[in-house]
C-alpha atoms as a PDB file:
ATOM      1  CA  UNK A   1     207.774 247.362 286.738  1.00  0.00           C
ATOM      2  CA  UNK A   2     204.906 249.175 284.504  1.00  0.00           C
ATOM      3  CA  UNK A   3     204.815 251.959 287.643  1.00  0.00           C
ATOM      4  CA  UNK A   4     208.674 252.005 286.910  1.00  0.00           C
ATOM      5  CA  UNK A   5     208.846 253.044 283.373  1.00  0.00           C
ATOM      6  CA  UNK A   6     205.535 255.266 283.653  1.00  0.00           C
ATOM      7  CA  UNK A   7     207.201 257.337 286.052  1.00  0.00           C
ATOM      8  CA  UNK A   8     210.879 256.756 284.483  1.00  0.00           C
ATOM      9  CA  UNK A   9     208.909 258.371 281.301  1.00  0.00           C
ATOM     10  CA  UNK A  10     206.658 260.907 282.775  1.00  0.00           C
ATOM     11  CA  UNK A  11     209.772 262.425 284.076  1.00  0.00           C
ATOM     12  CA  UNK A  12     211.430 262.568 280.408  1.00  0.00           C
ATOM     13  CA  UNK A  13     208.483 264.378 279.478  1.00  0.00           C
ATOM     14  CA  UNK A  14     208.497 266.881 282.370  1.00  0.00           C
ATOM     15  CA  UNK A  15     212.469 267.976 281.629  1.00  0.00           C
ATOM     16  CA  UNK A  16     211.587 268.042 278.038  1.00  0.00           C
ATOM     17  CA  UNK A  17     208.305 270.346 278.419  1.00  0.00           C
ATOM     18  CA  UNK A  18     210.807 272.527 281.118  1.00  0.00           C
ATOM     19  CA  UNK A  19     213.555 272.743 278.580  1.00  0.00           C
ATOM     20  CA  UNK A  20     210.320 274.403 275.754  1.00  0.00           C
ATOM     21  CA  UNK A  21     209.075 276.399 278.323  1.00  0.00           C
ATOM     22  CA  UNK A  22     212.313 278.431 279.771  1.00  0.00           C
ATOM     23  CA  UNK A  23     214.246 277.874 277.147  1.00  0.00           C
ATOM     24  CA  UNK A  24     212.151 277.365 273.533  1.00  0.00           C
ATOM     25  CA  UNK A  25     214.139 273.898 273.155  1.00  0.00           C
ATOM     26  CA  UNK A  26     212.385 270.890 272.107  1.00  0.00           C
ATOM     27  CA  UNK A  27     215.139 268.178 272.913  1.00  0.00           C
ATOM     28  CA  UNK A  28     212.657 265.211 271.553  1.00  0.00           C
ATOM     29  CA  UNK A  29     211.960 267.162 268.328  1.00  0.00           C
ATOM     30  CA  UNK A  30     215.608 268.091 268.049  1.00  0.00           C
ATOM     31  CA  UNK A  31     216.456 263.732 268.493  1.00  0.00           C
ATOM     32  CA  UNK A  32     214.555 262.625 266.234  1.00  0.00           C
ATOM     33  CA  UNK A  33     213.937 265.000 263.046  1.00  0.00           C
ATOM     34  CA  UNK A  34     211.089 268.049 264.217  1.00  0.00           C
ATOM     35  CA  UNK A  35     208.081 267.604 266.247  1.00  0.00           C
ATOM     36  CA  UNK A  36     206.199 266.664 263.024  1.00  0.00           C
ATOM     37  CA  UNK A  37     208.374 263.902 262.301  1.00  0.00           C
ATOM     38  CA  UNK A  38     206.588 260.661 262.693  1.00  0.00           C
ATOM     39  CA  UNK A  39     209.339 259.168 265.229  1.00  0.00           C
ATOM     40  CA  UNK A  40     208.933 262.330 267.393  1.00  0.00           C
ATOM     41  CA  UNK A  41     205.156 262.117 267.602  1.00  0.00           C
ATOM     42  CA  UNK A  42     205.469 258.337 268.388  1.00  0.00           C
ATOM     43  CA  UNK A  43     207.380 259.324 271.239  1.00  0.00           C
ATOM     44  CA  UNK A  44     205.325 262.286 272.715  1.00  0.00           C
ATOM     45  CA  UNK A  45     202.797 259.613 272.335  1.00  0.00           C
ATOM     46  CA  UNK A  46     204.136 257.176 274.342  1.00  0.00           C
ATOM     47  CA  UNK A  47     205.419 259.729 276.903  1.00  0.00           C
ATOM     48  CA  UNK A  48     201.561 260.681 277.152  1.00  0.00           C
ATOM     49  CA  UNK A  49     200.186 257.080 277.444  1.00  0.00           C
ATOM     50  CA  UNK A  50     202.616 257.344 280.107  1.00  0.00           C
ATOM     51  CA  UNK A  51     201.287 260.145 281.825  1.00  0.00           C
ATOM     52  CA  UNK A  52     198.340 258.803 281.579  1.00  0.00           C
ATOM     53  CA  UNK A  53     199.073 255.001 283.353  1.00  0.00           C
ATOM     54  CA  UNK A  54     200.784 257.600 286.488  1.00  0.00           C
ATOM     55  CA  UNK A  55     197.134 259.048 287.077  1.00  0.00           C
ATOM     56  CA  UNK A  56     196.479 255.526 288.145  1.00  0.00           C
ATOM     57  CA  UNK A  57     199.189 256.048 291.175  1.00  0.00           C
ATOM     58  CA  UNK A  58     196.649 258.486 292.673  1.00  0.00           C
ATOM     59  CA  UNK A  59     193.751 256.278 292.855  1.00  0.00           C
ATOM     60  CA  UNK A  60     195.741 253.095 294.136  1.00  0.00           C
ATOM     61  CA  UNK A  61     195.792 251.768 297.855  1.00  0.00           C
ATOM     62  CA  UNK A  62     198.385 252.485 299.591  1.00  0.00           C
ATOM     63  CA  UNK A  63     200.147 249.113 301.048  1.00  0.00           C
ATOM     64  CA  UNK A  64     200.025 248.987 304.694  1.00  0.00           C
ATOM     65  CA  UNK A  65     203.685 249.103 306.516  1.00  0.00           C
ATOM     66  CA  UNK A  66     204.482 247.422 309.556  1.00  0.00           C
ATOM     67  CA  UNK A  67     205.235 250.129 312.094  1.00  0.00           C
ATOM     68  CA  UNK A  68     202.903 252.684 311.635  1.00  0.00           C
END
């Protein structure tokens, strides 16, 4: 479920860094009053802690699959 959201998250972030890098559009600062405001840097933080959990994805074993 925790894998779930990280990702879930991690993808928010991803469209929202895409939409400030083609198009100079900050859709989380523009939701919740500027990228200084205190509920926008909550959210990039929790967006980052998600990032963050999704590195673990990398390092985890891989469960084996009947059939292969």
């Amino acid at each position: 479920m925790m894998d779930t959201i990280a990702l879930v998250l991690s993808i928010i972030g991803c469209l929202n860094w895409g939409l400030v890098g083609i198009f100079q559009f900050d859709l989380v600062a523009w939701l919740f009053g500027g990228a200084n405001a205190l509920l926008s840097r909550l959210i990039y933080t929790i967006i980052a802690l998600a990032g963050l959990w999704c590195i673990s994805l990398l390092f985890r074993k891989k469960p084996m699959i009947e059939g292969e």
